[in-house]
Protein backbone atom coordinates (compact mmCIF):
# COMPACT_ATOMS: atom_id res chain seq x y z
CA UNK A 1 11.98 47.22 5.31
CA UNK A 2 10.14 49.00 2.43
CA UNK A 3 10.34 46.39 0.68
CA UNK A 4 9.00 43.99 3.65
CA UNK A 5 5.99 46.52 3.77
CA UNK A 6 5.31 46.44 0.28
CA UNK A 7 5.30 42.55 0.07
CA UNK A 8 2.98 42.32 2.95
CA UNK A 9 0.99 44.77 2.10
CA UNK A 10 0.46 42.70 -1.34
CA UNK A 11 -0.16 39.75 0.06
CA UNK A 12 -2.86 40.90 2.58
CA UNK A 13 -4.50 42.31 -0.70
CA UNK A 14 -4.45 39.40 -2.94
CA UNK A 15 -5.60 37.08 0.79
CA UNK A 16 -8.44 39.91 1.06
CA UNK A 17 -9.19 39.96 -2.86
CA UNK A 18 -9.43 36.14 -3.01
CA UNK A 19 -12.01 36.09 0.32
CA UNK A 20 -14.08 38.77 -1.23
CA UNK A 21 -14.31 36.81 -4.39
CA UNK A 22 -15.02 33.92 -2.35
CA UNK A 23 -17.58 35.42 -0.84
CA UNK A 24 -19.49 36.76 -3.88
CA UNK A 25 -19.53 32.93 -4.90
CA UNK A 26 -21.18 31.89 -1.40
CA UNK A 27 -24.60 33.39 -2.17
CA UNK A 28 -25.76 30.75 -4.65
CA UNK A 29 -24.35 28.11 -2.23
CA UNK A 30 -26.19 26.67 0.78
CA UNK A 31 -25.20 28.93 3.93
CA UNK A 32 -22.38 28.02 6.54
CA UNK A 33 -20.26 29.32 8.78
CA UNK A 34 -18.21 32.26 7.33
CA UNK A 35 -14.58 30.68 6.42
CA UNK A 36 -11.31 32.28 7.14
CA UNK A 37 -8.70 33.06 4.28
CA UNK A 38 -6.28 30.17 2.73
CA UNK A 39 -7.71 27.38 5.76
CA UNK A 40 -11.51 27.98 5.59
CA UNK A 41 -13.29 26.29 8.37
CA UNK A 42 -10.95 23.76 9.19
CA UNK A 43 -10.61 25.38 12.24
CA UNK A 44 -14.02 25.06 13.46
CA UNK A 45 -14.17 21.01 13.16
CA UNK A 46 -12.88 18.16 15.07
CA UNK A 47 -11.25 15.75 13.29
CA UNK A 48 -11.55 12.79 15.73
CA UNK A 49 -15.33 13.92 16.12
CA UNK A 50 -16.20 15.27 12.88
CA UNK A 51 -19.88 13.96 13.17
CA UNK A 52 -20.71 16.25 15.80
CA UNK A 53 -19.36 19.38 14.25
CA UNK A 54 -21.63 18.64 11.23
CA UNK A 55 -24.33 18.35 13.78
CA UNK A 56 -23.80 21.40 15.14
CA UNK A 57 -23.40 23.39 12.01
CA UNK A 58 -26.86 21.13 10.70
CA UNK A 59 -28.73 22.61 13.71
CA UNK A 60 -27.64 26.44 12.51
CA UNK A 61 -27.83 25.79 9.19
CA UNK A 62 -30.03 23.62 8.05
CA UNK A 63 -29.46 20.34 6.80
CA UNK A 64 -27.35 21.56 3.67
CA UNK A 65 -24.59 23.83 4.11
CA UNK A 66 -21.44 24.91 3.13
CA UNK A 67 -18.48 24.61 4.38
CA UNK A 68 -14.75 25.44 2.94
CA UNK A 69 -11.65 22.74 3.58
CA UNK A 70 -9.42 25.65 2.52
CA UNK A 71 -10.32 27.43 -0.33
CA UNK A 72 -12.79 25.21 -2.20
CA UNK A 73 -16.62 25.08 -0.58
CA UNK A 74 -18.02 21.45 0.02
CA UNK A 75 -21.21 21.23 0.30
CA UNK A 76 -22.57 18.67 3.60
CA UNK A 77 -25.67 16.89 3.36
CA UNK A 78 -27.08 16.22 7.07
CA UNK A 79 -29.91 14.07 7.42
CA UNK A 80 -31.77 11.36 5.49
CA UNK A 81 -34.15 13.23 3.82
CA UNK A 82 -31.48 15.43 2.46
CA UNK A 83 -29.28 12.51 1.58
CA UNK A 84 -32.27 10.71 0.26
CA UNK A 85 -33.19 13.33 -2.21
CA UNK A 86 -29.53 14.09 -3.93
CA UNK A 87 -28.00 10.68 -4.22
CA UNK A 88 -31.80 8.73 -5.19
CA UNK A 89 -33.94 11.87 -6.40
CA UNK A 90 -30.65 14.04 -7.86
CA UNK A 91 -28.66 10.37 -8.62
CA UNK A 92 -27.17 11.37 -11.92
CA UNK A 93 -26.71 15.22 -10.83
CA UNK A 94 -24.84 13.94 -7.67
CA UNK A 95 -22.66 10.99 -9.27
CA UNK A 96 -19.35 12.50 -9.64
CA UNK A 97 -16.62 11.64 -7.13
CA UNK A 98 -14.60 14.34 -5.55
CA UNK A 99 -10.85 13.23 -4.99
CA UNK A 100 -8.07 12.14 -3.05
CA UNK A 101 -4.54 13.11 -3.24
CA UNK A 102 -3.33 9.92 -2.50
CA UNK A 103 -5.53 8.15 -4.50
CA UNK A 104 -4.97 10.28 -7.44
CA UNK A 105 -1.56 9.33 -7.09
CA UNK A 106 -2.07 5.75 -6.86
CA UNK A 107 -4.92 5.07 -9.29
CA UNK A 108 -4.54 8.36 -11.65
CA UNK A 109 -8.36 8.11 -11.07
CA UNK A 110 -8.65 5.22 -13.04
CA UNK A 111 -10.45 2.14 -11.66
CA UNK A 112 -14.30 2.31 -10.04
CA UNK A 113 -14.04 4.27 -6.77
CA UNK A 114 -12.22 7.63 -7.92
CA UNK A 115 -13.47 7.50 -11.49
CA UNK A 116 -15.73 9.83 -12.87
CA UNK A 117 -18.32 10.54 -16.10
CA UNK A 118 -18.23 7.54 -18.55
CA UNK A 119 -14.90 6.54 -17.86
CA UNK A 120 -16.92 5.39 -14.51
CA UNK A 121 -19.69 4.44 -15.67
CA UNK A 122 -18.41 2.23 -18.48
CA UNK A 123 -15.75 0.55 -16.20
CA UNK A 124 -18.71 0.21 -13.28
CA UNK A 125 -21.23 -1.67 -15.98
CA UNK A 126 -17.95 -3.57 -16.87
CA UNK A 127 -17.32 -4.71 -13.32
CA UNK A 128 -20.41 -5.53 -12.77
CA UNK A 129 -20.73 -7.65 -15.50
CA UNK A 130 -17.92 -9.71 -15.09
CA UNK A 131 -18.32 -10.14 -11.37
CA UNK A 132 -21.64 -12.07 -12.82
CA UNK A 133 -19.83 -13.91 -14.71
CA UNK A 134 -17.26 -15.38 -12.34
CA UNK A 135 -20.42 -16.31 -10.27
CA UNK A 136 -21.08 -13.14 -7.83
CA UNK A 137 -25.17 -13.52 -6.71
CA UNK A 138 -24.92 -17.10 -7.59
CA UNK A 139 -25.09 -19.88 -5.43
CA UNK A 140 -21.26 -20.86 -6.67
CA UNK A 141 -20.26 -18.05 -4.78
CA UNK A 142 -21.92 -18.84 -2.09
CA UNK A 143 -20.02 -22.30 -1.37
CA UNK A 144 -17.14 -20.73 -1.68
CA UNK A 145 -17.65 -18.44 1.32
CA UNK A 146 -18.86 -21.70 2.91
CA UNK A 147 -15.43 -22.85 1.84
CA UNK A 148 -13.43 -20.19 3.12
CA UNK A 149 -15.22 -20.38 6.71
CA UNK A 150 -14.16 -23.47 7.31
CA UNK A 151 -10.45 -23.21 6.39
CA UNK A 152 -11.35 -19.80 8.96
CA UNK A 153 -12.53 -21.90 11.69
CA UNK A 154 -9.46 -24.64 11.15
CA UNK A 155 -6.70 -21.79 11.71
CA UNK A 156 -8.61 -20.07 14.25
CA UNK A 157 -8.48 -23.98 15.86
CA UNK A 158 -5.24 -23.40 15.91
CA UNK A 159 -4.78 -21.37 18.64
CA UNK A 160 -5.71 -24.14 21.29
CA UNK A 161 -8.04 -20.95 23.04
CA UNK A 162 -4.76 -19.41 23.59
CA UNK A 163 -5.56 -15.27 23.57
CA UNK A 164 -5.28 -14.17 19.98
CA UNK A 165 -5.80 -10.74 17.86
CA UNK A 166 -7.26 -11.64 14.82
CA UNK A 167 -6.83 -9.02 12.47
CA UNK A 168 -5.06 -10.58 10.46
CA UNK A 169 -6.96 -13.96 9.72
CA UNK A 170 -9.61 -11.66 9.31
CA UNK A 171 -8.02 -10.16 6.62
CA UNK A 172 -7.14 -13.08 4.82
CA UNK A 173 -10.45 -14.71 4.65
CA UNK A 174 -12.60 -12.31 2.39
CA UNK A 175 -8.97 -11.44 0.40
CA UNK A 176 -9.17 -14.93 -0.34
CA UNK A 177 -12.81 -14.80 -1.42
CA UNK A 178 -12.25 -12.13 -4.14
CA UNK A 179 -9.07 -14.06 -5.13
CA UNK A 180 -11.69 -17.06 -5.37
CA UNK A 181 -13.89 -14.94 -7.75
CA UNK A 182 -10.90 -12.94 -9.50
CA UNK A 183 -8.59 -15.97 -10.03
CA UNK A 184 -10.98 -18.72 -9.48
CA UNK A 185 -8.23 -20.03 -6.77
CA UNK A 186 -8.12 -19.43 -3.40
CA UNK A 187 -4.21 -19.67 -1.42
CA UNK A 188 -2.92 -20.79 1.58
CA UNK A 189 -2.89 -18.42 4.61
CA UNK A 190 0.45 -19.37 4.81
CA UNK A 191 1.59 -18.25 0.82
CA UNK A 192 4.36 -16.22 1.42
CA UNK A 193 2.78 -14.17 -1.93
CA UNK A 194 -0.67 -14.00 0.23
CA UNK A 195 1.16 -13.01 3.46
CA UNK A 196 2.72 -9.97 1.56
CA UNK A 197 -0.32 -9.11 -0.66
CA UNK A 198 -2.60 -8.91 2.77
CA UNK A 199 -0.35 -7.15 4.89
CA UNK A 200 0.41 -4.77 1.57
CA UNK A 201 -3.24 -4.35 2.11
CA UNK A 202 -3.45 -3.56 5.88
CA UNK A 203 -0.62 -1.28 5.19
CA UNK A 204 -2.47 0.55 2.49
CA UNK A 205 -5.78 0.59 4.62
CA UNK A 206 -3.49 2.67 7.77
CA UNK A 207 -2.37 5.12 4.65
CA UNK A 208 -5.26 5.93 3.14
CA UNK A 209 -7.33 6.63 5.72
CA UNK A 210 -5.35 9.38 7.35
CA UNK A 211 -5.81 11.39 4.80
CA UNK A 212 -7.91 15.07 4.04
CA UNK A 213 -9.72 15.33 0.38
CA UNK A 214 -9.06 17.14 -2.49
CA UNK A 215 -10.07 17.62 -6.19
CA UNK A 216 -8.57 16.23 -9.08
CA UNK A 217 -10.15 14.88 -12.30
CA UNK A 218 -8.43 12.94 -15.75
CA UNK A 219 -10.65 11.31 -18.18
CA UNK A 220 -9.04 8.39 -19.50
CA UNK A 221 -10.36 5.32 -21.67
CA UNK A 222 -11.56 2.03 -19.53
CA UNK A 223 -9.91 -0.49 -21.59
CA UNK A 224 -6.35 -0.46 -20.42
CA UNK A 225 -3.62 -2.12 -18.62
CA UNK A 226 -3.90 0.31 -16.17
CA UNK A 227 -7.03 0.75 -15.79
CA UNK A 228 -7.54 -2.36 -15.53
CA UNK A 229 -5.29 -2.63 -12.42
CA UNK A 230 -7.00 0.09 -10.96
CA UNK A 231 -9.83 -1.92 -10.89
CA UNK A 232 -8.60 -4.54 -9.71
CA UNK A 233 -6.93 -2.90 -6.43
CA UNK A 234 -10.40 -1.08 -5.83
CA UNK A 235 -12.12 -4.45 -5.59
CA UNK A 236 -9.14 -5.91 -3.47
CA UNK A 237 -9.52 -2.82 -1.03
CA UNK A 238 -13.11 -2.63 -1.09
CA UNK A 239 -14.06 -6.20 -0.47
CA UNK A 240 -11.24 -7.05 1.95
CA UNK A 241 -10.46 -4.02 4.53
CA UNK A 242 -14.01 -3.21 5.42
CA UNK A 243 -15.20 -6.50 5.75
CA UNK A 244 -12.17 -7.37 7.89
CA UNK A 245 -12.78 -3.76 10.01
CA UNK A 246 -16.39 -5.04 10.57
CA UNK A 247 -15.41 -8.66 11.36
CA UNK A 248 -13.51 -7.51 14.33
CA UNK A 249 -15.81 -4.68 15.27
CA UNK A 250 -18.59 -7.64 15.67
CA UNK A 251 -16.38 -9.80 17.20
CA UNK A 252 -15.37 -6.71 20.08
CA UNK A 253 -18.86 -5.84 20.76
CA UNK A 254 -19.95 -10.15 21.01
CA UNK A 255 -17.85 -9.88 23.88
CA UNK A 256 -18.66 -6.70 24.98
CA UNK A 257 -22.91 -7.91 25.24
CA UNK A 258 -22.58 -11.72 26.38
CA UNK A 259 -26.33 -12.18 26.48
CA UNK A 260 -26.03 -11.36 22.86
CA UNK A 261 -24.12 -13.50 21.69
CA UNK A 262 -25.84 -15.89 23.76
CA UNK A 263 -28.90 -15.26 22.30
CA UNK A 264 -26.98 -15.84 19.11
CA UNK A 265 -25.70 -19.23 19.30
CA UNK A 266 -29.37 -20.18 20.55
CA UNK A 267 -30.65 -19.50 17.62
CA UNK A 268 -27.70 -20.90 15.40
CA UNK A 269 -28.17 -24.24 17.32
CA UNK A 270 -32.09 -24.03 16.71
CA UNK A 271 -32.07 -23.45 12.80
CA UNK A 272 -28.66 -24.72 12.32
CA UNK A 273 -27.04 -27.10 14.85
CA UNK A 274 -23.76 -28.33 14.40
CA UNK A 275 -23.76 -30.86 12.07
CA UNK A 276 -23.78 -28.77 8.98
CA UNK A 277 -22.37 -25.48 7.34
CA UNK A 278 -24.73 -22.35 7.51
CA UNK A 279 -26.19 -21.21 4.34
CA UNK A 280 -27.96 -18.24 3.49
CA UNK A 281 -31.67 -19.57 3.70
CA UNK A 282 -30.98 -19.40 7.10
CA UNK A 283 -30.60 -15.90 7.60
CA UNK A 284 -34.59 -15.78 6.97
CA UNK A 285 -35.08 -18.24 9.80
CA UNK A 286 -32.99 -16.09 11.83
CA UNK A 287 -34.21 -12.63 12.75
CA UNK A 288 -32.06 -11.99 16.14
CA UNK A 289 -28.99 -13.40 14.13
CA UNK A 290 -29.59 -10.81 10.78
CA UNK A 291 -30.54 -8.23 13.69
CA UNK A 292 -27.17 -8.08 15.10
CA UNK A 293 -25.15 -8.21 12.36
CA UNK A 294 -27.18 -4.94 10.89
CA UNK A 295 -26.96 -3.54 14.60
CA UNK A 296 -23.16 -4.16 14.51
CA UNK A 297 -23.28 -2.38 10.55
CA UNK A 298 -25.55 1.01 12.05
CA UNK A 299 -23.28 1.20 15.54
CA UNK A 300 -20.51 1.35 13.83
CA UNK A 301 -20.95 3.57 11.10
CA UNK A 302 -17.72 2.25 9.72
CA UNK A 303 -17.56 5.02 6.71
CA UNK A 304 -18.99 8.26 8.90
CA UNK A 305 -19.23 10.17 5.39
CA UNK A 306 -18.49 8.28 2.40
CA UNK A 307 -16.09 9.11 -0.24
CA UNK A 308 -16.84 12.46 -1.18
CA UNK A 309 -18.84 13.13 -4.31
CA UNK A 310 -19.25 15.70 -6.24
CA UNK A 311 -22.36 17.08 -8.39
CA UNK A 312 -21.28 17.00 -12.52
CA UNK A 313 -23.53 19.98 -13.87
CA UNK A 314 -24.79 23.14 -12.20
CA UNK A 315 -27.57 21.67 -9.82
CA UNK A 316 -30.81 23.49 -8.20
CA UNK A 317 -30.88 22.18 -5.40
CA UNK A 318 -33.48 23.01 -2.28
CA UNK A 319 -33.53 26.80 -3.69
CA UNK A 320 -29.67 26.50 -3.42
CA UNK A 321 -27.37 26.71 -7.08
CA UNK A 322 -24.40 24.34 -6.48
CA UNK A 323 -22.25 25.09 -9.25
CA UNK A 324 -20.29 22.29 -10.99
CA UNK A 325 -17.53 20.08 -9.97
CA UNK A 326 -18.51 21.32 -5.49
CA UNK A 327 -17.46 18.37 -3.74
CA UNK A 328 -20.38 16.95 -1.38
CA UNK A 329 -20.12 15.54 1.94
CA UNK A 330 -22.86 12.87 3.03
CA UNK A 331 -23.10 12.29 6.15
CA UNK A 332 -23.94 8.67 7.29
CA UNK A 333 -23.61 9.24 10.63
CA UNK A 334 -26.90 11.49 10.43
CA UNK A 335 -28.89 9.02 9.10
CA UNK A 336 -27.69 5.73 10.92
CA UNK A 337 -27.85 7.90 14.60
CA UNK A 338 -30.81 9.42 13.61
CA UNK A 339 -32.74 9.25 17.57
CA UNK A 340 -35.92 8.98 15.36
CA UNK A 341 -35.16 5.63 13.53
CA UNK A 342 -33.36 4.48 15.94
CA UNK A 343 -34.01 5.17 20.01
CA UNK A 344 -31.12 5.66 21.82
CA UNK A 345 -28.65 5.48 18.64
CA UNK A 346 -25.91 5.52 20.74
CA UNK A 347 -26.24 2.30 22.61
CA UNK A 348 -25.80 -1.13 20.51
CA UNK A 349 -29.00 -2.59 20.55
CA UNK A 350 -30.07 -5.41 18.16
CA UNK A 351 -33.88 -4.14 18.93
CA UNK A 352 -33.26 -1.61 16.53
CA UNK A 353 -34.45 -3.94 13.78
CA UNK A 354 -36.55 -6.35 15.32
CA UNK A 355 -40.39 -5.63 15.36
CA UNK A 356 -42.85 -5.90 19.09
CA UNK A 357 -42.85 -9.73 17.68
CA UNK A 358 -39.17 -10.70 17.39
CA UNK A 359 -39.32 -10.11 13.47
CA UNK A 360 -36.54 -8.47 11.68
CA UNK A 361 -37.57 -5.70 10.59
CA UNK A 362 -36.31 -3.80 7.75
CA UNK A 363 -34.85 0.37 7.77
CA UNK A 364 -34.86 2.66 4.99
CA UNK A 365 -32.04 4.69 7.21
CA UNK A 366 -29.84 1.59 6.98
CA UNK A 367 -27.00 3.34 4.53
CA UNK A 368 -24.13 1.61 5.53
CA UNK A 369 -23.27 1.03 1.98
CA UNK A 370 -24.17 4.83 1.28
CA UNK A 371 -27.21 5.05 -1.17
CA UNK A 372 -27.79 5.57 -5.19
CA UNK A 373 -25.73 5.08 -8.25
CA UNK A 374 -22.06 5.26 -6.16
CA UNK A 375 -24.19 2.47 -3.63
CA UNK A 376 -20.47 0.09 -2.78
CA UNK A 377 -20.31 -3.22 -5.62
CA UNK A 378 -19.67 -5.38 -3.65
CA UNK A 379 -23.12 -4.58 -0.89
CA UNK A 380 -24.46 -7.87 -2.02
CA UNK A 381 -21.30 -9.77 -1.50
CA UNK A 382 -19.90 -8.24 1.90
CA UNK A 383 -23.43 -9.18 3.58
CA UNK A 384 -23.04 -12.85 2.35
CA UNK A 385 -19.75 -12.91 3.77
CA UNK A 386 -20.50 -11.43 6.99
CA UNK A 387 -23.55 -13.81 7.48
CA UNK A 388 -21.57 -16.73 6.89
CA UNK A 389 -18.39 -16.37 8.65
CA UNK A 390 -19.95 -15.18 11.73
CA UNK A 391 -22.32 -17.88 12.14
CA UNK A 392 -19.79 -20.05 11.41
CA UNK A 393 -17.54 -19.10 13.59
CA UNK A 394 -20.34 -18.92 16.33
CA UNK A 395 -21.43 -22.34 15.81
CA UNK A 396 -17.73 -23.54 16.51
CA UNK A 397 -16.51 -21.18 19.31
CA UNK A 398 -17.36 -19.95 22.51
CA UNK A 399 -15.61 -16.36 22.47
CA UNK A 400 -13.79 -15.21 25.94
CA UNK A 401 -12.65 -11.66 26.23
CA UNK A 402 -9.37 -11.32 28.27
CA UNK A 403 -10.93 -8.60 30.34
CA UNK A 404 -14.41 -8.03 32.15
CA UNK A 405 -17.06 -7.29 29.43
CA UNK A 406 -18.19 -3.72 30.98
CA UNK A 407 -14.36 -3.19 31.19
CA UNK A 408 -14.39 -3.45 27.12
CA UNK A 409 -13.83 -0.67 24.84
CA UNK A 410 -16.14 -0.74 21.80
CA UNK A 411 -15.98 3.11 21.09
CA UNK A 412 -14.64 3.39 17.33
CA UNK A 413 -11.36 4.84 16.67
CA UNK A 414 -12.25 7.99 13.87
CA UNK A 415 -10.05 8.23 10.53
CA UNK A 416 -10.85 10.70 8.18
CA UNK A 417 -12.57 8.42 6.07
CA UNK A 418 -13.62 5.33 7.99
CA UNK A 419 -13.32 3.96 11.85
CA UNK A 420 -11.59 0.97 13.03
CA UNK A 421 -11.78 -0.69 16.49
CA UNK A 422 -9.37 -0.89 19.55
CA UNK A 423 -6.91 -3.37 19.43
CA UNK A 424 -8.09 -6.13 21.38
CA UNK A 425 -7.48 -10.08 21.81
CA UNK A 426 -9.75 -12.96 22.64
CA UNK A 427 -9.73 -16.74 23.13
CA UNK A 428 -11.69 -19.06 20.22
CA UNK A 429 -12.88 -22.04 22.93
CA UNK A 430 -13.70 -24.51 20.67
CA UNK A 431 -17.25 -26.04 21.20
């Protein structure tokens, strides 16, 4: 029993030794709620509504604060004036990216999302390069989207209006488009290869976004095998699963808001008509159209707060010191639900970005994409894609939910690290 005691007694020393330590530490931090030994404040925040904890804690706190996700503080930016200033006015000071276990595992931080310092930065300018020259911002990229719509539209053709989930399609239509740019060859939906490397993909999407963060760093050199691969997989899982997430998200709340979509096709048979493939001049003929699809982007909120970063040298920051290597939360969600910007954030309005004269109007809150030097590659190329398949698939289907439209559930279903919608079906009618 003594020796029970004794143990204990240790223990509760070394718990009470490493919060007092702790503690000291806090006063050059931003403030927060006061964490609990070993779990921190873990306790104190919903998972499945992690948004409004922050929210909470932002109106006691301030817009910066700390919290701990067990013993290590993270530091939660709230806000987009807050945001605005660390990742634009702070850019280099708040480049590093915090860590995954998972990821660390997979990619041994190698690659462009979980990289960090010049290892990053070299294999970033790399990617961005090459990208450019396999024809990403160029108009041969662009006919390949158009491309890959219409081999969209002839499987979705396929099911004769029959009621259809389709996650999967949606999957394999921008997979194709980066095996397009990567390979300069596009497969068959039907490839057994492409079957297994898209559902390998879906598979990895439902793992890695379960998941809490951690920190975990390894400098390595860029030009490698396995870096290389790295690389590779970020820009498969990057420019496939959130496009795909989105693609169905738009797809749920078309149904959902009828006169939307109606007020869609309008203007798709107006600037468009039938007899030809949409192209991207005509998103600047088409205000409601480029309305929605940002409205669909902001209601979302598909990434609530990013990847974690992480700030790379001691940083003064609003009066606060955040030493080097804190991990830092940005919350999205703050910014693109900000009442302000956007009147009644929680309701999906297109309105949001159209001016008193029907003109799309532009929103410096609009972070979708997050904001500064870890902004997401492939911004430029998901927004092409989403244009173009959804128009396209507008101007050749009529869209029938299976249930009443008020009856719909469009409320997004919180990971960790991103959202996803319901499962739902629907019927392509052709037109």
């Amino acid at each position: 029993m003594d020796l029970v005691m004794g143990s204990v007694l240790i223990l509760t020393c070394l718990l009470l030794f490493s919060y007092w330590k702790r503690s000291c530490k806090r006063g050059k931090l931003p403030p927060g709620p006061t964490p609990l030994p070993i779990i921190g404040n873990i306790h104190q925040i919903d998972v499945k509504n992690v948004h409004q904890a922050f929210t909470n804690f932002s109106k006691i706190y301030g817009p910066v604060f700390t919290l701990y996700f067990g013993m290590k503080p993270t530091v939660v930016l709230h806000g987009y004036e807050a945001i605005k200033e660390a990742l634009i006015g702070h850019g280099e000071e708040f480049s590093g990216r915090g860590s995954a276990p998972i990821f660390q595992m997979i990619s041994k931080d190698l690659g462009i999302g979980f990289s960090n310092g010049n290892a990053w930065k070299e294999t970033r300018h790399f990617s961005l390069l090459t990208l450019r020259k396999l024809g990403v911002g160029k108009r041969s990229i662009e006919n390949q989207i158009q491309e890959e719509a219409q081999f969209l539209v002839e499987e979705l053709k396929k099911t004769n209006g029959s009621p259809y989930d389709p996650s999967f399609i949606l999957t394999c239509a921008p997979c194709n488009v980066i095996c397009a740019i990567i390979f300069q060859n596009r497969l068959e939906y039907n490839d057994q290869g492409f079957v297994n490397l898209v559902e390998k993909l879906n598979a990895n999407s439902k793992i890695l976004s379960s998941l809490w963060l951690q920190e975990n760093h390894n400098q390595q050199s860029i030009y490698t095998r396995e870096n290389l691969i790295a690389t590779l997989n970020d820009l498969f899982v990057g420019g496939t699963d959130t496009l795909k997430t989105t693609m169905r998200f738009a797809l749920l709340l078309l149904l959902k808001y009828p006169h939307v979509t109606a007020k869609v096709q309008e203007e798709i048979d107006r600037v468009i008509g039938r007899q030809r493939s949409p192209c991207l001049q005509d998103r600047k003929q088409m205000p409601y159209t480029d309305a929605v699809i940002h409205e669909v982007q902001r209601f979302i909120d598909i990434a609530p707060n990013s990847l974690p970063h992480e700030v790379t040298c001691d940083v003064k920051f609003r009066n606060y010191l955040i030493p080097k290597g804190t991990a830092i939360v940005t919350s999205l969600s703050s910014v693109l639900y900000d009442s302000n910007e956007f009147p009644n954030p929680e309701t999906f309005d297109p309105g949001h970005f159209l001016d008193a004269k029907g003109n799309f109007k532009k929103s410096d809150y609009f972070m979708p994409f997050s904001a500064g030097k870890r902004v997401c590659l492939g911004e430029g190329l998901a927004r092409m894609e989403l244009f173009l398949f959804l128009t396209t698939i507008l101007q050749n289907f009529k869209l029938k939910s299976l249930v009443p439209p008020k009856d719909i559930n469009d409320t997004p279903q919180a990971n960790v690290i991103s959202v996803s919608p319901p499962p739902f079906q629907l019927c392509f009618i052709p037109l």
